[in-house]
PDB file of N, CA and C in Angstrom:
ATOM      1  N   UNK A   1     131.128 113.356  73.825  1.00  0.00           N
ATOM      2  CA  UNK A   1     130.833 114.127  72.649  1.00  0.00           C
ATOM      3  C   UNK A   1     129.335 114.382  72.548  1.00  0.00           C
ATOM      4  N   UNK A   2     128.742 115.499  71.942  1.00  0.00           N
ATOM      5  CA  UNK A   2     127.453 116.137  72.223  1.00  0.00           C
ATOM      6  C   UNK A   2     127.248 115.601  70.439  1.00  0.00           C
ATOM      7  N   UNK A   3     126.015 115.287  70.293  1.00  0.00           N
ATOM      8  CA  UNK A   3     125.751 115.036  68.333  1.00  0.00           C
ATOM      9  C   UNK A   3     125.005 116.342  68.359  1.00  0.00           C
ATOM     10  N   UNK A   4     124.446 116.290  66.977  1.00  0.00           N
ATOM     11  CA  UNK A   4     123.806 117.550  66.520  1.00  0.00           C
ATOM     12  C   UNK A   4     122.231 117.548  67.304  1.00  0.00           C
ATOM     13  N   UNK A   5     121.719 116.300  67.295  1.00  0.00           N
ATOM     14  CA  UNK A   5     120.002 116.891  67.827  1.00  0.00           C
ATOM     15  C   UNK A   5     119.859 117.133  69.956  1.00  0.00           C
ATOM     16  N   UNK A   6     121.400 117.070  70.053  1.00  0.00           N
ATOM     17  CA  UNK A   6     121.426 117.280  71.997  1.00  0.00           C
ATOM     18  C   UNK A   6     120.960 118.772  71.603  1.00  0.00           C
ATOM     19  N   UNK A   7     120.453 119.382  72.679  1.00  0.00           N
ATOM     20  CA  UNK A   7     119.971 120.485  72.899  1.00  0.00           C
ATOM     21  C   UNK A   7     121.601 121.683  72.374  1.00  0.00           C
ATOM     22  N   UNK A   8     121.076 122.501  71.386  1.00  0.00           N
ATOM     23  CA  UNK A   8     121.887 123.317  70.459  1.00  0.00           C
ATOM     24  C   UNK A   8     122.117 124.746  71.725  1.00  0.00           C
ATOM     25  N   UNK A   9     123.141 125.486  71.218  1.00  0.00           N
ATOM     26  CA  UNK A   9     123.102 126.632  72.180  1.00  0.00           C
ATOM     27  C   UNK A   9     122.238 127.427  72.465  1.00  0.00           C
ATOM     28  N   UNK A  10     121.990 128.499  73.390  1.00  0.00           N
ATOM     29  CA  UNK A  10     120.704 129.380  73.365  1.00  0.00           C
ATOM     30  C   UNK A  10     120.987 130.367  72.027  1.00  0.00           C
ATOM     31  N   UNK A  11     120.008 130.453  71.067  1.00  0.00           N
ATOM     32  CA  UNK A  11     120.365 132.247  70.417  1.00  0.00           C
ATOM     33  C   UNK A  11     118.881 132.855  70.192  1.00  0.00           C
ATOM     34  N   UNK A  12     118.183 132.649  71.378  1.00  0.00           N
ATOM     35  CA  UNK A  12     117.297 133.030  71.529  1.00  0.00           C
ATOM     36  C   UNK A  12     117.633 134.069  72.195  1.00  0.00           C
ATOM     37  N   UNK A  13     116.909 136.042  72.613  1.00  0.00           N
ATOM     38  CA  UNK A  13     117.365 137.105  72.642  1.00  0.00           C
ATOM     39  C   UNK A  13     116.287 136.479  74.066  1.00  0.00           C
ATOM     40  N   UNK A  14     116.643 136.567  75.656  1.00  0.00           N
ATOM     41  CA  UNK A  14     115.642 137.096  76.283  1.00  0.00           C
ATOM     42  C   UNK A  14     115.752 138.310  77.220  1.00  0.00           C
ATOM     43  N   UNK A  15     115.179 138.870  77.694  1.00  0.00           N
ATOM     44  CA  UNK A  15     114.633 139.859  78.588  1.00  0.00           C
ATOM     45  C   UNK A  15     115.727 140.440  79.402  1.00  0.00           C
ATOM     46  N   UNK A  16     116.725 139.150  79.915  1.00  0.00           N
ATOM     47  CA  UNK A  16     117.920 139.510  80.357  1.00  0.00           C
ATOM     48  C   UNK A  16     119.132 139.718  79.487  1.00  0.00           C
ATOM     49  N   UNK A  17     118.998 139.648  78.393  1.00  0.00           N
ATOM     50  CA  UNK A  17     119.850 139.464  77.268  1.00  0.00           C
ATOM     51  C   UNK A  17     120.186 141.421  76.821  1.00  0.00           C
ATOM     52  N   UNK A  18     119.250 141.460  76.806  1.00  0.00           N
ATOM     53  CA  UNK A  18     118.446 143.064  76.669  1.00  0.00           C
ATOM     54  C   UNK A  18     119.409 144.445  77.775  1.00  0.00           C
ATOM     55  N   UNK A  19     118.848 143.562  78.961  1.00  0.00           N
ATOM     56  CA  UNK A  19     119.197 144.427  80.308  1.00  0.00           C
ATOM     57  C   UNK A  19     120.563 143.952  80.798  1.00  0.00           C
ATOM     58  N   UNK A  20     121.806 143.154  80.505  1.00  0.00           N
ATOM     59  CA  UNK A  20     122.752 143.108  80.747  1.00  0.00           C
ATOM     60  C   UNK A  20     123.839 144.402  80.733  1.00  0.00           C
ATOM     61  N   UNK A  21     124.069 144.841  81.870  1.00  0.00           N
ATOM     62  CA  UNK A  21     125.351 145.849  81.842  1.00  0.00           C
ATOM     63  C   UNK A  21     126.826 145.836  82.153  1.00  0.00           C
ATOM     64  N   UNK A  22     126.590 144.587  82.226  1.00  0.00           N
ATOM     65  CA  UNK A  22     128.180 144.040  82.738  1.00  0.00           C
ATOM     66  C   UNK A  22     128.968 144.281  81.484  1.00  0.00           C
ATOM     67  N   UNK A  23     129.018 144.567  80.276  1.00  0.00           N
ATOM     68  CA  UNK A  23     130.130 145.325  79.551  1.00  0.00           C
ATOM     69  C   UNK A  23     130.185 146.514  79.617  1.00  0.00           C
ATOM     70  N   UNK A  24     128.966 146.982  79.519  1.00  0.00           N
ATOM     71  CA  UNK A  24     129.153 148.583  80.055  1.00  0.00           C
ATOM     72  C   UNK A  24     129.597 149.254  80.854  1.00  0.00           C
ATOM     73  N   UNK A  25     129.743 148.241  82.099  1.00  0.00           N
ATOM     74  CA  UNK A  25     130.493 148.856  83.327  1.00  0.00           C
ATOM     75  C   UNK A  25     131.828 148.429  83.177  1.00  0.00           C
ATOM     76  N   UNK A  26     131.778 147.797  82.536  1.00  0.00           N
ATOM     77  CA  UNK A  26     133.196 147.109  82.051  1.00  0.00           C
ATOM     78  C   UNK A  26     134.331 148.059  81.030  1.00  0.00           C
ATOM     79  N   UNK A  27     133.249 148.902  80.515  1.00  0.00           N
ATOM     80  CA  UNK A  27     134.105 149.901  79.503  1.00  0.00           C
ATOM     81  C   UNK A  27     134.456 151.002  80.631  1.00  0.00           C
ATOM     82  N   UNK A  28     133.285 151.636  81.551  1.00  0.00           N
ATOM     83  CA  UNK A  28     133.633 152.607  81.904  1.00  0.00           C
ATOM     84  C   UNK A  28     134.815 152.584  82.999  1.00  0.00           C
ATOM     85  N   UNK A  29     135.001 151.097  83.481  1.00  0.00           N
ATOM     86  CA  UNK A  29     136.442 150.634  84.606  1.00  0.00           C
ATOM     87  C   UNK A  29     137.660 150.819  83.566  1.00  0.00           C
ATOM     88  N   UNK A  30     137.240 150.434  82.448  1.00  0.00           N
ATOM     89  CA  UNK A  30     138.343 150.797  81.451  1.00  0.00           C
ATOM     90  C   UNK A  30     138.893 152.017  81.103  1.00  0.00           C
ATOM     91  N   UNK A  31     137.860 152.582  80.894  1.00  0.00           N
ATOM     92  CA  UNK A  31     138.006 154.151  80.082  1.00  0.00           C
ATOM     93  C   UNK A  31     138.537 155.412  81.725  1.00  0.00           C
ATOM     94  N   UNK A  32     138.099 154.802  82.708  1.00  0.00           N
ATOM     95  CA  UNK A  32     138.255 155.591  83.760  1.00  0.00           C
ATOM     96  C   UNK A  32     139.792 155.155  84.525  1.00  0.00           C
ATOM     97  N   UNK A  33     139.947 153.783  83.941  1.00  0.00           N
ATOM     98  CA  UNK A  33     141.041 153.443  84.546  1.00  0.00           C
ATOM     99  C   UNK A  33     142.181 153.786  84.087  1.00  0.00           C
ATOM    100  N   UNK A  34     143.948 154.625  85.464  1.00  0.00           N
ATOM    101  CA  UNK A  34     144.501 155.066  84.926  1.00  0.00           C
ATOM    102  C   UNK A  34     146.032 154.495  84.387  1.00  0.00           C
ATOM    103  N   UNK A  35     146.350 154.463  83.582  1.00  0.00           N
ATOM    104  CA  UNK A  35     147.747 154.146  82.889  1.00  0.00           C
ATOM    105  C   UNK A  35     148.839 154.699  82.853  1.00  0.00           C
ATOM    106  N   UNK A  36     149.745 153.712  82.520  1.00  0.00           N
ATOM    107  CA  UNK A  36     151.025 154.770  82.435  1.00  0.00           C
ATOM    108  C   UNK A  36     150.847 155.118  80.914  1.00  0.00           C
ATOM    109  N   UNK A  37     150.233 155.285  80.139  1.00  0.00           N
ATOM    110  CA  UNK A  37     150.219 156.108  78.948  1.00  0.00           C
ATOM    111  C   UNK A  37     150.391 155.086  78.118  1.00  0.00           C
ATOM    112  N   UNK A  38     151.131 154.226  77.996  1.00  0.00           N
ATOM    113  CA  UNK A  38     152.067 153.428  76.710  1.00  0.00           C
ATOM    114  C   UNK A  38     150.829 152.289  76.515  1.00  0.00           C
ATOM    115  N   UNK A  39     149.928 152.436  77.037  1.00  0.00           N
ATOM    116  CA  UNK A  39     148.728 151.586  75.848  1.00  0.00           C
ATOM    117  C   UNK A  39     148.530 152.596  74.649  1.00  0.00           C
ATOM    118  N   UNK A  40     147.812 154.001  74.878  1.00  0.00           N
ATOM    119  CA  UNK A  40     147.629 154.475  73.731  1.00  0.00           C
ATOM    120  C   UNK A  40     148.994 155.012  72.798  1.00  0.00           C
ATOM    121  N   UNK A  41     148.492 154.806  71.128  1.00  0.00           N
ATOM    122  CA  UNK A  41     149.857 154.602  70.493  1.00  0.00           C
ATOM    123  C   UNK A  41     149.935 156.058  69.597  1.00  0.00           C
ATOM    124  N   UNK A  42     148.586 156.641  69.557  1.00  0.00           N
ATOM    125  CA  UNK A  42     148.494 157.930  68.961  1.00  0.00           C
ATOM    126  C   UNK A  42     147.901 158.905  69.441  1.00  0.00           C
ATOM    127  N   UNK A  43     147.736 160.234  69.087  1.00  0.00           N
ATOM    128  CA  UNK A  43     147.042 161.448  70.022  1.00  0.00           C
ATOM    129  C   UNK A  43     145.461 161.518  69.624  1.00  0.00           C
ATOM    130  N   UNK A  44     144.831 160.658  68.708  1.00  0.00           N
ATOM    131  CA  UNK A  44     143.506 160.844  68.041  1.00  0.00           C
ATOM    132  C   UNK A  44     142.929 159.726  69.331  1.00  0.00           C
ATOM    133  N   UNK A  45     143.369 158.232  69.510  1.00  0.00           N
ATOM    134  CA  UNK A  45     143.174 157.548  70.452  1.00  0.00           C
ATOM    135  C   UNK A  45     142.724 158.394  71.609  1.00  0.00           C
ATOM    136  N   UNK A  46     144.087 159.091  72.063  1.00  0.00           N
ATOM    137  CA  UNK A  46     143.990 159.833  73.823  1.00  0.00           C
ATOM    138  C   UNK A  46     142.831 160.495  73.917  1.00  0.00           C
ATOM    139  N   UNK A  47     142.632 161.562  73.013  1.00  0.00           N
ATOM    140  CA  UNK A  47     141.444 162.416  73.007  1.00  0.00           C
ATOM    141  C   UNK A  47     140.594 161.454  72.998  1.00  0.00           C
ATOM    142  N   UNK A  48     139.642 160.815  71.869  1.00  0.00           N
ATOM    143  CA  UNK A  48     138.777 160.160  71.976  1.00  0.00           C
ATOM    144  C   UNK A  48     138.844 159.433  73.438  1.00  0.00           C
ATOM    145  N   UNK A  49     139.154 159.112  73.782  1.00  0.00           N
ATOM    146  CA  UNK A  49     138.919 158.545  75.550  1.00  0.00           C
ATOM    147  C   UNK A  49     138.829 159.708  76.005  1.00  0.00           C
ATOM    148  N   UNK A  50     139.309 160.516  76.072  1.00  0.00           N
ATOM    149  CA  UNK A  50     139.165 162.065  77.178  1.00  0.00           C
ATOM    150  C   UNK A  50     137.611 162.526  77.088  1.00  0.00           C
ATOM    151  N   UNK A  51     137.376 162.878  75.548  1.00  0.00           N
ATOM    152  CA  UNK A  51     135.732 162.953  75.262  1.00  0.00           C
ATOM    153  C   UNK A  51     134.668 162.090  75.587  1.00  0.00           C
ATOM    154  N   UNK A  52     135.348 160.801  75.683  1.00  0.00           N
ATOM    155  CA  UNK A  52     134.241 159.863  76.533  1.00  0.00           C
ATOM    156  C   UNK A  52     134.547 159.761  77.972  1.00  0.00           C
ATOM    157  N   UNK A  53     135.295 160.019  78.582  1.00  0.00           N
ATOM    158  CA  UNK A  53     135.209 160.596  79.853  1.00  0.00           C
ATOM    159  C   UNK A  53     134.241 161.804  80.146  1.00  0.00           C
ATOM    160  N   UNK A  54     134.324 162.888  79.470  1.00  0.00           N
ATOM    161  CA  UNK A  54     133.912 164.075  79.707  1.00  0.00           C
ATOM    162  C   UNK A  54     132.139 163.877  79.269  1.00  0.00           C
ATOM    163  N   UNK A  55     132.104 162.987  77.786  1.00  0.00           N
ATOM    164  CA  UNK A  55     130.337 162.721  78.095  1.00  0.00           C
ATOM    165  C   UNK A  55     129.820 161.904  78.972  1.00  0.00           C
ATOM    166  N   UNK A  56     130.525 160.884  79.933  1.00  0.00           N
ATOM    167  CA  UNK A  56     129.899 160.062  80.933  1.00  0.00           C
ATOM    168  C   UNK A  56     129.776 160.639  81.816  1.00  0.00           C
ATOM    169  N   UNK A  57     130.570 161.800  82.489  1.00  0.00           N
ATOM    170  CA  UNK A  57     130.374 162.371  83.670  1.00  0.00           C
ATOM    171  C   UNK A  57     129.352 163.530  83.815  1.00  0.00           C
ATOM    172  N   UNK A  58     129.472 163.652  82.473  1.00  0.00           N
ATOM    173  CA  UNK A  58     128.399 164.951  81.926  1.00  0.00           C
ATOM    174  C   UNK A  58     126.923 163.948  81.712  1.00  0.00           C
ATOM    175  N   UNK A  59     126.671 162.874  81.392  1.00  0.00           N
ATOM    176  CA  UNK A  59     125.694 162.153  81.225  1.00  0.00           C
ATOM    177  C   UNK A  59     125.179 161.619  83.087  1.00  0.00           C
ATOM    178  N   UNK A  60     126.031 161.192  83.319  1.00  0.00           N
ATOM    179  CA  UNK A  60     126.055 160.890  84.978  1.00  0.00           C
ATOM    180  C   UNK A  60     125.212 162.135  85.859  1.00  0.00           C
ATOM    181  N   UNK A  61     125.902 163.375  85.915  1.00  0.00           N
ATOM    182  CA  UNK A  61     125.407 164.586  86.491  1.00  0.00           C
ATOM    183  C   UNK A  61     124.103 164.995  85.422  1.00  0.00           C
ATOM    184  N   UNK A  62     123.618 164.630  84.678  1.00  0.00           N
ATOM    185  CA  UNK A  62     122.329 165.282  84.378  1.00  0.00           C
ATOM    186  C   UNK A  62     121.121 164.185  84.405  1.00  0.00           C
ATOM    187  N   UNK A  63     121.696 162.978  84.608  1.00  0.00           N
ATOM    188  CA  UNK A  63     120.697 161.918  85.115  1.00  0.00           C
ATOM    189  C   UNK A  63     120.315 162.095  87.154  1.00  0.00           C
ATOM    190  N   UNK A  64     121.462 162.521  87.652  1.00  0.00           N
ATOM    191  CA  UNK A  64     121.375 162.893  88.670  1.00  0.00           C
ATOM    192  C   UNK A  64     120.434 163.971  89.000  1.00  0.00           C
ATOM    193  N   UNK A  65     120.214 165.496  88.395  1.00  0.00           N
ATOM    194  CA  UNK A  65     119.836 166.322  88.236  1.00  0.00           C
ATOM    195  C   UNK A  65     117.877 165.590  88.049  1.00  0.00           C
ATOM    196  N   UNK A  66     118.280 165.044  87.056  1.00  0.00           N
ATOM    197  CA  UNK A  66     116.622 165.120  86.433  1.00  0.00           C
ATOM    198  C   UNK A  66     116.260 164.328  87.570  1.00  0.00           C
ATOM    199  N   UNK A  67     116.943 163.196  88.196  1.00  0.00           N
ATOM    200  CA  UNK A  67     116.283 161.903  88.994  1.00  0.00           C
ATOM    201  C   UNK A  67     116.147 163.268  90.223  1.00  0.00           C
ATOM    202  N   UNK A  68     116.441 164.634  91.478  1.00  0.00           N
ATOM    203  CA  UNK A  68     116.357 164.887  91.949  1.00  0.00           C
ATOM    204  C   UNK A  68     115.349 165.969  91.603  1.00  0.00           C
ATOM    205  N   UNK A  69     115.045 166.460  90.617  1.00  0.00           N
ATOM    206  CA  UNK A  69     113.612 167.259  89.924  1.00  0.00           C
ATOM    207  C   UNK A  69     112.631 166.399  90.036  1.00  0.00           C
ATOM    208  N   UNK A  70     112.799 165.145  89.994  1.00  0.00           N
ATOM    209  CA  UNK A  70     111.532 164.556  89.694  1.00  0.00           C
ATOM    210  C   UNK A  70     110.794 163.908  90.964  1.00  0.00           C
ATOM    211  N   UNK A  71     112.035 164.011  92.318  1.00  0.00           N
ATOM    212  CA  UNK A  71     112.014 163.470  93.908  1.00  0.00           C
ATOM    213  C   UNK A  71     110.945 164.730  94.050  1.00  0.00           C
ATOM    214  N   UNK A  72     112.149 165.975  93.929  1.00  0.00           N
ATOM    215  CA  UNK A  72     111.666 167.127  94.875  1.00  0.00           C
ATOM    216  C   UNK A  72     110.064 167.746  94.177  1.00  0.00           C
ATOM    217  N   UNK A  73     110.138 167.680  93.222  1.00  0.00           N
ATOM    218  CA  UNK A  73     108.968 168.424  92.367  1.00  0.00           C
ATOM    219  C   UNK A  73     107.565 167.850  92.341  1.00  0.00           C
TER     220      UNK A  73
END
């Protein structure tokens, strides 16, 4: 058993705390990943995932774009 003055959890914010993307990539394996349908239970759900499909790939290709303006230029 641990008492109260053993060293308490971290909730200190650091540097890596900040720059972690492992949920983020974690949504987009989600949101990209395909189903047989019967998770989503309504048509407001479906769309909303379709639109975040359509801004990641649209966000994806214009980070691409600017990162090759900024090689070539």
């Amino acid at each position: 058993m641990t008492s109260a003055s053993e060293s308490p959890k971290r909730n200190k914010n650091t540097l890596a705390d900040y720059f972690s993307f492992g949920p983020l990539f974690e949504y987009f394996l989600r949101v990209f990943k395909k189903d047989g349908g019967s998770k989503y239970i309504n048509f407001n759900l479906r769309m909303m995932h379709g639109i975040n499909r359509i801004s990641i790939i649209m966000f994806l290709i214009c980070m691409i774009v600017i990162l090759i303006r900024r090689i070539l230029v």
